[in-house]
PDB file of N, CA and C in Angstrom:
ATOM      1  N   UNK A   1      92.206  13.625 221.435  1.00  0.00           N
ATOM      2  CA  UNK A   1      90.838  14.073 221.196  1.00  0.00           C
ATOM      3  C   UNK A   1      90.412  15.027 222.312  1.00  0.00           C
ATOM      4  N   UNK A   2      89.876  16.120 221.732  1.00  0.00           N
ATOM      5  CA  UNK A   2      88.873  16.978 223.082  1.00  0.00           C
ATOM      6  C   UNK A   2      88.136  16.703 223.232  1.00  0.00           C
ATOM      7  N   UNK A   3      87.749  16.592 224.997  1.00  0.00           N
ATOM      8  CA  UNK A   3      86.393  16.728 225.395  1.00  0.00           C
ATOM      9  C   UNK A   3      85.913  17.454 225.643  1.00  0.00           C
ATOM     10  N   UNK A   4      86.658  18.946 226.244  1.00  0.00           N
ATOM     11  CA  UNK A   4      85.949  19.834 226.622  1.00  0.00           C
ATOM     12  C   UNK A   4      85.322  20.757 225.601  1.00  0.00           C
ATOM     13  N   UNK A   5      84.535  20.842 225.355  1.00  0.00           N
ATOM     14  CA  UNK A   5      83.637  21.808 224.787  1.00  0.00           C
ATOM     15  C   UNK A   5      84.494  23.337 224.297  1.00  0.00           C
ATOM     16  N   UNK A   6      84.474  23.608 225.287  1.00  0.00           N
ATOM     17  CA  UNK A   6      84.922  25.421 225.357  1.00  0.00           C
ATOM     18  C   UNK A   6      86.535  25.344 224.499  1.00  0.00           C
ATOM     19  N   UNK A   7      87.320  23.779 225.108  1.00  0.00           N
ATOM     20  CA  UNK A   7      88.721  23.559 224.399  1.00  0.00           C
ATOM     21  C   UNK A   7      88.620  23.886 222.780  1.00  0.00           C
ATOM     22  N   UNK A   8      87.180  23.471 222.005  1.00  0.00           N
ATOM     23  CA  UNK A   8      87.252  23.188 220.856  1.00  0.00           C
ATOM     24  C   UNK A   8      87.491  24.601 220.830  1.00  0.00           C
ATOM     25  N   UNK A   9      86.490  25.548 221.243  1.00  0.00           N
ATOM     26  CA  UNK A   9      86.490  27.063 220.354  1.00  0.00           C
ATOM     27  C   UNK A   9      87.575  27.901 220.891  1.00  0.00           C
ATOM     28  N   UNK A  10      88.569  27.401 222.021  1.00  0.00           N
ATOM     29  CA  UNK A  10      90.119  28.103 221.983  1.00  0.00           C
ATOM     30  C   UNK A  10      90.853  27.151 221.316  1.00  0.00           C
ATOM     31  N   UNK A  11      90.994  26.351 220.453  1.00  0.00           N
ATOM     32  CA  UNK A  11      92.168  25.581 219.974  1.00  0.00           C
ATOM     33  C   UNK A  11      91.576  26.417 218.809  1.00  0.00           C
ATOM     34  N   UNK A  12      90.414  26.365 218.088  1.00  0.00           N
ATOM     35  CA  UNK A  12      89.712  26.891 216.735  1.00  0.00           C
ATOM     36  C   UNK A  12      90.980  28.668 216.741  1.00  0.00           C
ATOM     37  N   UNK A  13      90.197  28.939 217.908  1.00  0.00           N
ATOM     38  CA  UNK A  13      90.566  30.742 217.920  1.00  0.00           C
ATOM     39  C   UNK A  13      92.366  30.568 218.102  1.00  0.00           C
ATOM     40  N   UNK A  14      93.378  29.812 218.297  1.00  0.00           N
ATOM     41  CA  UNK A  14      94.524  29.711 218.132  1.00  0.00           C
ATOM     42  C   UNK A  14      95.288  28.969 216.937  1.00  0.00           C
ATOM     43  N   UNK A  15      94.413  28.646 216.179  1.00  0.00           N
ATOM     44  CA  UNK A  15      94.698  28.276 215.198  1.00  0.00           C
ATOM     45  C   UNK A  15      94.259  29.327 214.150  1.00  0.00           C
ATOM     46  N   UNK A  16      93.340  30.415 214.479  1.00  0.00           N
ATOM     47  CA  UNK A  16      93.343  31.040 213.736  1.00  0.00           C
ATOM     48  C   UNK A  16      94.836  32.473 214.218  1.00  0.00           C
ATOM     49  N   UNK A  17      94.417  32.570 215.557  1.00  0.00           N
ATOM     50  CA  UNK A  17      96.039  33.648 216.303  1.00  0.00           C
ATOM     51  C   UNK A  17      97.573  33.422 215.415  1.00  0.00           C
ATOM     52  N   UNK A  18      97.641  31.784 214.836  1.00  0.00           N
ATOM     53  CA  UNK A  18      98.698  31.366 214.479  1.00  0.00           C
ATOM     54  C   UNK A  18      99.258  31.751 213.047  1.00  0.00           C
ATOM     55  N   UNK A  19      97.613  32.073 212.285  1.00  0.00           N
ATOM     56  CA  UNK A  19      97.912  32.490 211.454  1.00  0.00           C
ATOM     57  C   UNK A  19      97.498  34.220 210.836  1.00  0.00           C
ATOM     58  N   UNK A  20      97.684  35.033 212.266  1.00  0.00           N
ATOM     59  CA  UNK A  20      97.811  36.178 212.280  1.00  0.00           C
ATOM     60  C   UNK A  20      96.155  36.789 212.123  1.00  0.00           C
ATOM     61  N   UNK A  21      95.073  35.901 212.234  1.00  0.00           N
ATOM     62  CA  UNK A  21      93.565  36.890 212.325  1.00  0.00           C
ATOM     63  C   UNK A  21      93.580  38.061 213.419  1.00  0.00           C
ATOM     64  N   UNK A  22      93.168  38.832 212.586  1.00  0.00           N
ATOM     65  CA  UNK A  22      92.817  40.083 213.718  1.00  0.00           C
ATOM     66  C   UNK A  22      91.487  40.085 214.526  1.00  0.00           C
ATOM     67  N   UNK A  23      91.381  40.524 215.384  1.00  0.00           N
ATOM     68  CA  UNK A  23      90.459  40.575 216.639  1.00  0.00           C
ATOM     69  C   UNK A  23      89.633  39.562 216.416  1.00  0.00           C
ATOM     70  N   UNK A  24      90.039  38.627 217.259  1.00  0.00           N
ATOM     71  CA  UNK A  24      89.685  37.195 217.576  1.00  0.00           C
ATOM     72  C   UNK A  24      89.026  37.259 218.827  1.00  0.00           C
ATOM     73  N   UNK A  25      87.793  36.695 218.484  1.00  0.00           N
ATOM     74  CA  UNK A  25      86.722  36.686 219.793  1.00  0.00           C
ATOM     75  C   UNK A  25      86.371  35.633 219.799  1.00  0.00           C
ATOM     76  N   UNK A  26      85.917  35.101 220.943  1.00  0.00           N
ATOM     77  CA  UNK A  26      85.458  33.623 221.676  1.00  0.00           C
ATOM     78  C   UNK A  26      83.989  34.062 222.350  1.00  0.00           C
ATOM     79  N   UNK A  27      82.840  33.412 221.802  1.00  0.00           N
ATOM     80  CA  UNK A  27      81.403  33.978 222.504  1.00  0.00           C
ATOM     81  C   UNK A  27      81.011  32.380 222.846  1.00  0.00           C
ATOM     82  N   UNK A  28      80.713  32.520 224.500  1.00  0.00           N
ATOM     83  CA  UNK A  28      80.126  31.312 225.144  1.00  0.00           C
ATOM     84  C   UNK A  28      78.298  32.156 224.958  1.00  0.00           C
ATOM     85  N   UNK A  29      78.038  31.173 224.012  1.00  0.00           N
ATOM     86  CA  UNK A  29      76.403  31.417 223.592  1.00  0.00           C
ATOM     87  C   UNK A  29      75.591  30.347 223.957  1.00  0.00           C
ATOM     88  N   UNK A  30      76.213  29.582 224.900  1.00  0.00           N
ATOM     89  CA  UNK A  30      75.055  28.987 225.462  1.00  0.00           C
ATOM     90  C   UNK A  30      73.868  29.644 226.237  1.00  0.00           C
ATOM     91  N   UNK A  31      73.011  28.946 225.595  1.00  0.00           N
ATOM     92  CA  UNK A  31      71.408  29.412 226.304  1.00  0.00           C
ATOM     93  C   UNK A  31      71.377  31.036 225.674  1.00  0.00           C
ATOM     94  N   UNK A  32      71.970  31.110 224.789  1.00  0.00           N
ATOM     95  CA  UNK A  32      71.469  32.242 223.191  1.00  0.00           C
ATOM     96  C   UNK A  32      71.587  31.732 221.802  1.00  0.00           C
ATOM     97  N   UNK A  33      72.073  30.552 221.823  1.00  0.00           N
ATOM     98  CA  UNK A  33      71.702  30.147 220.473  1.00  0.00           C
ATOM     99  C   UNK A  33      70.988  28.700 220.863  1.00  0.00           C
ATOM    100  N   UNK A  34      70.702  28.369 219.981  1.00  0.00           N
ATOM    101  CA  UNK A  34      70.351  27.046 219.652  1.00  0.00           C
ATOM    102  C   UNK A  34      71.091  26.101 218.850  1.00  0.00           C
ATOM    103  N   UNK A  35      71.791  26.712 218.444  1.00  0.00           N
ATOM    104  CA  UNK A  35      72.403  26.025 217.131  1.00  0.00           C
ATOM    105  C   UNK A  35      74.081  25.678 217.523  1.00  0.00           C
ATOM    106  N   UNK A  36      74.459  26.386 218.782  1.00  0.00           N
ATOM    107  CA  UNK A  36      76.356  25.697 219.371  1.00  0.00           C
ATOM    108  C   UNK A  36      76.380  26.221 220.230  1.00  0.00           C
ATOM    109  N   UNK A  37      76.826  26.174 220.863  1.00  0.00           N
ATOM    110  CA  UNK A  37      77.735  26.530 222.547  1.00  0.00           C
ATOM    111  C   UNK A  37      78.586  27.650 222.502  1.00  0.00           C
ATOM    112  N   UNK A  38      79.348  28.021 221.642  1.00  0.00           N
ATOM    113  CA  UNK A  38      80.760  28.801 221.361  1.00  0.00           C
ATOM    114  C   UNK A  38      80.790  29.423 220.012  1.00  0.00           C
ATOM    115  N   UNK A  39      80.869  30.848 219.767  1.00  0.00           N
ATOM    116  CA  UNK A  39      81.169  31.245 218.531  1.00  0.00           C
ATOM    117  C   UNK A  39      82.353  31.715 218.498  1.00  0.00           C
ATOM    118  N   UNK A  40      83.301  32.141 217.753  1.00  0.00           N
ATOM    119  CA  UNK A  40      84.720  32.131 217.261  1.00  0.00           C
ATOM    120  C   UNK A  40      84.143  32.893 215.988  1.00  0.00           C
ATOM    121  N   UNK A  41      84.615  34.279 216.421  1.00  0.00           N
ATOM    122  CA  UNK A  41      84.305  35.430 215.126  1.00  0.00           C
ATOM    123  C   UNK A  41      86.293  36.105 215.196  1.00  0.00           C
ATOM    124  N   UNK A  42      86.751  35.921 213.503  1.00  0.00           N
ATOM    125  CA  UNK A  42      87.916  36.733 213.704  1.00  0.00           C
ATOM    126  C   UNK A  42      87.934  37.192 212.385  1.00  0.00           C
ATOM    127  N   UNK A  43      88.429  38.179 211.631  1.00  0.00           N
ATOM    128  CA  UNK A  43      88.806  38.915 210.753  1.00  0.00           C
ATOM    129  C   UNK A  43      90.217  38.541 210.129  1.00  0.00           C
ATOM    130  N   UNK A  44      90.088  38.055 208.331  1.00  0.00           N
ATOM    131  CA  UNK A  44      91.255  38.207 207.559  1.00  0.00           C
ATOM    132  C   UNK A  44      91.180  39.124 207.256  1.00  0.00           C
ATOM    133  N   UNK A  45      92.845  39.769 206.195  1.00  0.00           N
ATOM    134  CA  UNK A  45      93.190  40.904 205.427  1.00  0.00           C
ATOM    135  C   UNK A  45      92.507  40.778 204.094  1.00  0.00           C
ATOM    136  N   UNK A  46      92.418  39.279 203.438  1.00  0.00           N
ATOM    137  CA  UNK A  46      92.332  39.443 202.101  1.00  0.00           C
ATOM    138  C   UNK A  46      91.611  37.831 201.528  1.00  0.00           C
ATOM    139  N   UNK A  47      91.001  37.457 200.334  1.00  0.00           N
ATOM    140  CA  UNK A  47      90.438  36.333 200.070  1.00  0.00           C
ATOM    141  C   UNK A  47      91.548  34.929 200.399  1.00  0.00           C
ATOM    142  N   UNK A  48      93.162  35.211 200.058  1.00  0.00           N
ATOM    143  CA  UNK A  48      93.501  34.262 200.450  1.00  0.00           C
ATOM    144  C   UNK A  48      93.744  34.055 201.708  1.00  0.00           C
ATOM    145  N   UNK A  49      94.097  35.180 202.750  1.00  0.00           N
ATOM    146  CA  UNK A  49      94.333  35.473 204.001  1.00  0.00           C
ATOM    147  C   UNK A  49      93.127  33.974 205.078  1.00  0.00           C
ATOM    148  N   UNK A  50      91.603  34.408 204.186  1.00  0.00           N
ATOM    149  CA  UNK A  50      91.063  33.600 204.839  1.00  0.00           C
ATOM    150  C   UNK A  50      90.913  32.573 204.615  1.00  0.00           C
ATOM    151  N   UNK A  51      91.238  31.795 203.469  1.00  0.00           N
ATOM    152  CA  UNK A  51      91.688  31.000 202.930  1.00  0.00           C
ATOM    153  C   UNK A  51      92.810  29.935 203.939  1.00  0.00           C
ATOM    154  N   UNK A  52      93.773  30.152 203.978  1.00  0.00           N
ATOM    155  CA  UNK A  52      94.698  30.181 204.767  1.00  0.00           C
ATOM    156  C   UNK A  52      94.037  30.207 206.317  1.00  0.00           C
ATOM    157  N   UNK A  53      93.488  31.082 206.772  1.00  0.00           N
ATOM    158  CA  UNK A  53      93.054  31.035 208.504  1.00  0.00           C
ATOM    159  C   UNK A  53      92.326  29.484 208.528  1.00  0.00           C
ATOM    160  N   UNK A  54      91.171  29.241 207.125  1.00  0.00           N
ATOM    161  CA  UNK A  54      89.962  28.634 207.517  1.00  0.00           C
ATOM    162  C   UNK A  54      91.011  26.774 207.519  1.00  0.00           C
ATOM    163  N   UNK A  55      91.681  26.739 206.648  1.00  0.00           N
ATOM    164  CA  UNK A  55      93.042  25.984 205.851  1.00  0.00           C
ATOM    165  C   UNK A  55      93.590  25.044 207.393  1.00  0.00           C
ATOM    166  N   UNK A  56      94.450  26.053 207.830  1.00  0.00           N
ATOM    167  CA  UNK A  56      94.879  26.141 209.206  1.00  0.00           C
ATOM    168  C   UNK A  56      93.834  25.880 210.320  1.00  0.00           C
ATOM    169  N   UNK A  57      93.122  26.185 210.370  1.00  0.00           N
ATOM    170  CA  UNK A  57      91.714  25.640 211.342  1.00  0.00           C
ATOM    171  C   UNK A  57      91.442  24.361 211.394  1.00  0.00           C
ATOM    172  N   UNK A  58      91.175  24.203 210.551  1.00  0.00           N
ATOM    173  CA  UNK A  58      90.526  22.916 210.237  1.00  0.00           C
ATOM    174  C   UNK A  58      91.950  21.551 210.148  1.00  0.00           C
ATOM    175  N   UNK A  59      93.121  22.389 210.003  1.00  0.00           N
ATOM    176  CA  UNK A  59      93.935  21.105 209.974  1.00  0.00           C
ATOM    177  C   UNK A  59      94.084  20.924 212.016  1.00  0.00           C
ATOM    178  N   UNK A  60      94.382  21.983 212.029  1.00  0.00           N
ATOM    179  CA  UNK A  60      94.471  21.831 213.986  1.00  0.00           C
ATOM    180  C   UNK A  60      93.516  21.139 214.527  1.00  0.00           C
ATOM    181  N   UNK A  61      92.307  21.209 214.206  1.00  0.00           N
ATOM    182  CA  UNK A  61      91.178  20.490 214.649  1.00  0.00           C
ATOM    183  C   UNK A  61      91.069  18.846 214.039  1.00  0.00           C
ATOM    184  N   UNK A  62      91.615  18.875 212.866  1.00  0.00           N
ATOM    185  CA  UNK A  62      91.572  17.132 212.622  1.00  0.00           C
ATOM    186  C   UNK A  62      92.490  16.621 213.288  1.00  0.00           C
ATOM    187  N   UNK A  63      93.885  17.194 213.511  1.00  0.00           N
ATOM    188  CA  UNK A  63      95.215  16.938 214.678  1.00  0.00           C
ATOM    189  C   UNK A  63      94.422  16.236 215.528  1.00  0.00           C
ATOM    190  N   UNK A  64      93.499  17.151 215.932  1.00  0.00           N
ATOM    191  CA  UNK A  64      93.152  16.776 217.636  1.00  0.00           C
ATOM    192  C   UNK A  64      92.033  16.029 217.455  1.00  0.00           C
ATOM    193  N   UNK A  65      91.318  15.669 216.562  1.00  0.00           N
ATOM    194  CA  UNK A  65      90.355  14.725 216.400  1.00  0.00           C
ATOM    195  C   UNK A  65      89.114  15.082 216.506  1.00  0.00           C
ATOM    196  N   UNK A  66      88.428  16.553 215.859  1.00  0.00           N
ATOM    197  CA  UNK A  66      87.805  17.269 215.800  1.00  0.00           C
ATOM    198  C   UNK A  66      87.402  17.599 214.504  1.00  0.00           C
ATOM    199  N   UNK A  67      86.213  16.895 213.771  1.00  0.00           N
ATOM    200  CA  UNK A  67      85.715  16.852 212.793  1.00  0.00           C
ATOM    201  C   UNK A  67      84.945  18.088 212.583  1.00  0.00           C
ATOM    202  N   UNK A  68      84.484  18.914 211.560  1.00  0.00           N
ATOM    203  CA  UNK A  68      83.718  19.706 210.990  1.00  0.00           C
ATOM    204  C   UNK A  68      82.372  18.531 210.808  1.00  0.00           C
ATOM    205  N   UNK A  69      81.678  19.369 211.022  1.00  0.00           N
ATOM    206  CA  UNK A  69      80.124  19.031 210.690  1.00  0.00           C
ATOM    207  C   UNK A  69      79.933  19.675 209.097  1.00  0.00           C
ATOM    208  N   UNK A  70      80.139  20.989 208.940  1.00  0.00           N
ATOM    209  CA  UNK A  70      80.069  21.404 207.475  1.00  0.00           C
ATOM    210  C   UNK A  70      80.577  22.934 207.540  1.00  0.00           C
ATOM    211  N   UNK A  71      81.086  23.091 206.258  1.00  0.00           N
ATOM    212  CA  UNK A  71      81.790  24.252 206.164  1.00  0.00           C
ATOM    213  C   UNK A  71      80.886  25.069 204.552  1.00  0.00           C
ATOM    214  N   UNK A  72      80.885  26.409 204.879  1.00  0.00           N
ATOM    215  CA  UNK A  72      80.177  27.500 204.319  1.00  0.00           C
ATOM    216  C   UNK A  72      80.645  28.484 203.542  1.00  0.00           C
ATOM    217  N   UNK A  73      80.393  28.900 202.730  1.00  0.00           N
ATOM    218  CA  UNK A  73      80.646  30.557 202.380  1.00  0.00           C
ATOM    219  C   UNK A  73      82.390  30.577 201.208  1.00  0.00           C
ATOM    220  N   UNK A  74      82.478  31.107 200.913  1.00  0.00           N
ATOM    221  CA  UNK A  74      83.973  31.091 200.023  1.00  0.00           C
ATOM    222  C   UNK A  74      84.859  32.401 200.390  1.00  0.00           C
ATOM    223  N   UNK A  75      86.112  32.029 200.553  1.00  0.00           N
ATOM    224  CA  UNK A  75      86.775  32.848 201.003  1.00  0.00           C
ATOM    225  C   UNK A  75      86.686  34.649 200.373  1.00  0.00           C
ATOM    226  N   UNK A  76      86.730  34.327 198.827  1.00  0.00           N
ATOM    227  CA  UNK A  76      86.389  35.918 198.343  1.00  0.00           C
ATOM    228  C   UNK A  76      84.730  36.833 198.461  1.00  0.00           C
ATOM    229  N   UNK A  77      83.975  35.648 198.899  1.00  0.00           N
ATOM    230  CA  UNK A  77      82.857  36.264 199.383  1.00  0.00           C
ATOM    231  C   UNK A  77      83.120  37.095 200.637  1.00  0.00           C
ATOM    232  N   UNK A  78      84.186  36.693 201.737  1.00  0.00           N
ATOM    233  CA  UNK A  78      84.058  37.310 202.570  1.00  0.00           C
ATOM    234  C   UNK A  78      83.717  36.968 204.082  1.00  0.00           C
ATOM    235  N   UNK A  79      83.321  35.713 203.875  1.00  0.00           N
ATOM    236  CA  UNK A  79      82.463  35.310 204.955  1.00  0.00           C
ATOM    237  C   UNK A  79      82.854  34.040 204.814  1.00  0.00           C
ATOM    238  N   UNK A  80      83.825  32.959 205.587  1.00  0.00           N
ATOM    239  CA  UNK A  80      83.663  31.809 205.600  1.00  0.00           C
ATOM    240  C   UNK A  80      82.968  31.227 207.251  1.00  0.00           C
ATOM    241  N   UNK A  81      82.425  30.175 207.298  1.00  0.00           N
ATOM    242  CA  UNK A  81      81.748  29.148 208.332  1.00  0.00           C
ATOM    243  C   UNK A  81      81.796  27.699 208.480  1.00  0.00           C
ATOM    244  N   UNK A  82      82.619  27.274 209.661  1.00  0.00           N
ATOM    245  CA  UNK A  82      83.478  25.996 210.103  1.00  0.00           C
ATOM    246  C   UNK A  82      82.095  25.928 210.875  1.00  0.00           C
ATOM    247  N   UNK A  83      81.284  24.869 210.932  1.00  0.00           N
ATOM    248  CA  UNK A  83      80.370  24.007 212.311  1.00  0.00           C
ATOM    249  C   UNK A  83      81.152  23.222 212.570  1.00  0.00           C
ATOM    250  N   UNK A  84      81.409  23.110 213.806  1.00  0.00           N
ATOM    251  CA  UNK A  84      82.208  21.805 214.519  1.00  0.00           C
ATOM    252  C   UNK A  84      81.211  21.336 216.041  1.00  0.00           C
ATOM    253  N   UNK A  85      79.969  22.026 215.468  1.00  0.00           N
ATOM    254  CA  UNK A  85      78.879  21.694 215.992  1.00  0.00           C
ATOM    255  C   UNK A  85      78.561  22.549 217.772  1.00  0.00           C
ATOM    256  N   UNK A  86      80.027  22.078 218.519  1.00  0.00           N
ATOM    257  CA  UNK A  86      80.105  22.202 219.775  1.00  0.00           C
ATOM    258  C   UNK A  86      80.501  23.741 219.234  1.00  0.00           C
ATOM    259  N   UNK A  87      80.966  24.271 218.586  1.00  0.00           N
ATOM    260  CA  UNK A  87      82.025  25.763 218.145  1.00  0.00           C
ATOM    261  C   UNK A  87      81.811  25.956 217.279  1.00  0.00           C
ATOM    262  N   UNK A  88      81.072  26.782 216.200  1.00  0.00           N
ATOM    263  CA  UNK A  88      81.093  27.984 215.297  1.00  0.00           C
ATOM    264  C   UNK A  88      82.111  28.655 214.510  1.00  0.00           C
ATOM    265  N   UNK A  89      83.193  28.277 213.632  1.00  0.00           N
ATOM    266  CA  UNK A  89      83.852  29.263 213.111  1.00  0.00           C
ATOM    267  C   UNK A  89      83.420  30.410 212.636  1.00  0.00           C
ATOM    268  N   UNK A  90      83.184  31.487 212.510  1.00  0.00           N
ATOM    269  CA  UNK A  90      82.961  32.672 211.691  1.00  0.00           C
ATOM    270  C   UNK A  90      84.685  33.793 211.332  1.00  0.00           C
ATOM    271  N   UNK A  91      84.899  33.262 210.205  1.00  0.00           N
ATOM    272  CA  UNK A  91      86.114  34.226 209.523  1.00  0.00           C
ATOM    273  C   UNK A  91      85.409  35.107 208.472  1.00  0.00           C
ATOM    274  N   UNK A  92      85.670  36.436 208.592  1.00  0.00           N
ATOM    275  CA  UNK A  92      85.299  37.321 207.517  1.00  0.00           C
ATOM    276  C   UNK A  92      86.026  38.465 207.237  1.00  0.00           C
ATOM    277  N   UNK A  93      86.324  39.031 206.318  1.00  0.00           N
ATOM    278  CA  UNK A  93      87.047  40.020 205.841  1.00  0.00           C
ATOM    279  C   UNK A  93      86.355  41.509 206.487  1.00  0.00           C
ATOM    280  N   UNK A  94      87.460  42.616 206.673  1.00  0.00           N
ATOM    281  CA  UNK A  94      86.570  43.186 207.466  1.00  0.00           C
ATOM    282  C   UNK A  94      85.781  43.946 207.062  1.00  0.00           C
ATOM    283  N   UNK A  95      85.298  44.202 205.592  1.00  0.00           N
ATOM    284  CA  UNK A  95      84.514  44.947 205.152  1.00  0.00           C
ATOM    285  C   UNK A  95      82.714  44.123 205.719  1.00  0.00           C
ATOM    286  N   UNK A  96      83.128  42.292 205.631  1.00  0.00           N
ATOM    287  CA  UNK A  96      81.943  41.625 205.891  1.00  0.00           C
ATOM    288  C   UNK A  96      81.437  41.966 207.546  1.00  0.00           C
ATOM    289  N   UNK A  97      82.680  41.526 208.297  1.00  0.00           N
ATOM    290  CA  UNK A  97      82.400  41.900 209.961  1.00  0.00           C
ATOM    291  C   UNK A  97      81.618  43.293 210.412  1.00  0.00           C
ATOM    292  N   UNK A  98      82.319  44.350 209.621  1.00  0.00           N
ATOM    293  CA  UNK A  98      81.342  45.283 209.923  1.00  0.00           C
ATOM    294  C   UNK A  98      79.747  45.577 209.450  1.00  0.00           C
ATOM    295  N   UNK A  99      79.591  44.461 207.978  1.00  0.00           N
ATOM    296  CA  UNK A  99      78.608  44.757 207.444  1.00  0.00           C
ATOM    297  C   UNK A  99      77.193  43.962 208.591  1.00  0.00           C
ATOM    298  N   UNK A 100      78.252  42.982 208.614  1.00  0.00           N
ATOM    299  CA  UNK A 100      76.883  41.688 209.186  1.00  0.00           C
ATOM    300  C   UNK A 100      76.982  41.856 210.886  1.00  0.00           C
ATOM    301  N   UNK A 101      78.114  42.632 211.606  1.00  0.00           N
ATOM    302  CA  UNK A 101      78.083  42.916 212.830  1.00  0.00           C
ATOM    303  C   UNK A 101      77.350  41.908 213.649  1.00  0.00           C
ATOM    304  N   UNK A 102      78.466  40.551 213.624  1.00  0.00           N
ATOM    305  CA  UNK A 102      77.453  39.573 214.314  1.00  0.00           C
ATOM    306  C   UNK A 102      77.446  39.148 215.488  1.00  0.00           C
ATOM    307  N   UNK A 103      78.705  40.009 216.001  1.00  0.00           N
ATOM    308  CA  UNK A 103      78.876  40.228 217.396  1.00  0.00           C
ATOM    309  C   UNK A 103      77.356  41.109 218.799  1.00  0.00           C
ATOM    310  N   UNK A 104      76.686  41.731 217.654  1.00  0.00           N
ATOM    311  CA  UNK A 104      75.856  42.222 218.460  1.00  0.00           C
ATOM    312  C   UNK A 104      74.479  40.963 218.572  1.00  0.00           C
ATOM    313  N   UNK A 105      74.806  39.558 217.516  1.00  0.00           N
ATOM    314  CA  UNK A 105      73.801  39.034 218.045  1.00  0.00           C
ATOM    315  C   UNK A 105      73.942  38.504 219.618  1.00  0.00           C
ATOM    316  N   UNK A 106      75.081  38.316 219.580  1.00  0.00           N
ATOM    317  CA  UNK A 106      75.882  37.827 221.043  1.00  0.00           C
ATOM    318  C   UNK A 106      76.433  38.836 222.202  1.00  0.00           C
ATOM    319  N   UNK A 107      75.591  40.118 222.129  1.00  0.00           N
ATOM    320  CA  UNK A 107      75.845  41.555 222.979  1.00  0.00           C
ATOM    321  C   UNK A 107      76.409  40.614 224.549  1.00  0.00           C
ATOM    322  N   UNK A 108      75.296  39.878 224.811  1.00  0.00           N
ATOM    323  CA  UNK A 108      75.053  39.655 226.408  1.00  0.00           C
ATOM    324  C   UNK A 108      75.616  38.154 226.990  1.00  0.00           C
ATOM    325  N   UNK A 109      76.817  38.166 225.459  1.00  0.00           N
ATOM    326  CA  UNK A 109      77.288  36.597 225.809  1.00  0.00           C
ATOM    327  C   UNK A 109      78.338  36.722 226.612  1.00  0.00           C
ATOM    328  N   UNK A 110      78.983  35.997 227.294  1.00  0.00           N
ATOM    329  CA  UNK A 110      80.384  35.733 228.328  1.00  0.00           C
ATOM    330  C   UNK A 110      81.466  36.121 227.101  1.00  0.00           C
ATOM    331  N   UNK A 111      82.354  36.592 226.812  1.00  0.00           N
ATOM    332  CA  UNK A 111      83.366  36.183 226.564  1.00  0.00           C
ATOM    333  C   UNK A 111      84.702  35.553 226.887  1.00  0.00           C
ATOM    334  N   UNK A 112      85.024  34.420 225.803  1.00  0.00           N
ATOM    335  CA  UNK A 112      85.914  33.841 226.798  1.00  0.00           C
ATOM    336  C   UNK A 112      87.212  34.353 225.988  1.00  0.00           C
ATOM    337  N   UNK A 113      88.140  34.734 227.445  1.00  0.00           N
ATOM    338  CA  UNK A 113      89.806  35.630 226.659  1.00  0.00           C
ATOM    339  C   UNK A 113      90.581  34.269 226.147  1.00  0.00           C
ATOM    340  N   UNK A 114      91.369  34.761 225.062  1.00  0.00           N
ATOM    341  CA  UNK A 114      92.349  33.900 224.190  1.00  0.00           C
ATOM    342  C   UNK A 114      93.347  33.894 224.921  1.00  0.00           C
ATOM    343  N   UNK A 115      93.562  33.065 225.138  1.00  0.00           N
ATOM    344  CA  UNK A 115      94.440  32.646 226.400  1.00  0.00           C
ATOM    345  C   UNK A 115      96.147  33.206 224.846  1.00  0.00           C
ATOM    346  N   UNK A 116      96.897  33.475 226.089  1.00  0.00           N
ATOM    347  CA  UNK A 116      98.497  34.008 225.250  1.00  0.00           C
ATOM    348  C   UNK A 116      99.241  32.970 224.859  1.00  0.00           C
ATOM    349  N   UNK A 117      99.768  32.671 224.228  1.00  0.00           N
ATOM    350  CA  UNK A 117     100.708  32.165 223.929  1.00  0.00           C
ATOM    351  C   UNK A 117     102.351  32.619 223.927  1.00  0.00           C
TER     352      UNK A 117
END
C-alpha cells in the first residue's frame, strides 16, 4: 500500500509511460485546487489507446492498494477521469488536450519529473 501522496500520481503517470501515453505530466496542485493534491494529465492516440492507458492505471493502482474514488468520461469522448482522490487522472486524446488546455489551469504549479525507468 502507498502512503505517500505524490507516490500515488508517479505510479498513476508510469502506468500510464508503460503503456506508451504521450507527454505525461505530473502537477503538484496543492494549495490550487481544492479538489487533490496531484494532477496526472497524458495524451492517447486513439479511443481504444485510452481505453487501454485508463485499463492499465487502474490495475497498477489496485496492485498497490489504491482504490479509485470514481471514474469519468468514455474513452471515445476523448476525455477520460480516474479520482484517486490524493491524484487526478486526466487521459485525453489530443484533439481534447488541446481543446480543454488544462494544463494552463495549473500554469504556476510545481511540476513533478517522471522519474525514468
Amino acid at each position: 500500500m502507498i502512503t505517500n501522496i505524490e507516490q500515488i500520481a508517479i505510479e498513476a503517470a508510469l502506468a500510464l509511460d508503460a503503456k506508451q501515453a504521450k507527454d505525461i505530466r505530473i502537477f503538484d496542485v496543492r494549495g490550487l485546487s481544492s479538489v487533490t493534491d496531484y494532477a496526472v494529465v497524458a495524451t492517447g492516440t486513439s479511443g481504444p489507446h485510452l481505453k487501454a492507458l485508463i485499463s492499465e492505471t487502474q490495475r497498477r493502482m489496485k496492485d498497490l492498494g489504491v482504490t479509485s474514488y470514481r471514474t469519468s468520461g468514455d474513452p471515445d469522448s476523448g476525455w477520460v477521469v480516474v479520482d484517486y482522490v490524493h491524484a487526478v487522472v486526466h487521459v485525453f486524446s489530443s484533439e481534447a488536450r488541446a481543446y480543454y488546455a488544462i494544463e494552463k489551469l495549473w500554469a504556476t504549479a510545481k511540476e513533478v519529473p517522471l522519474p525514468q525507468v
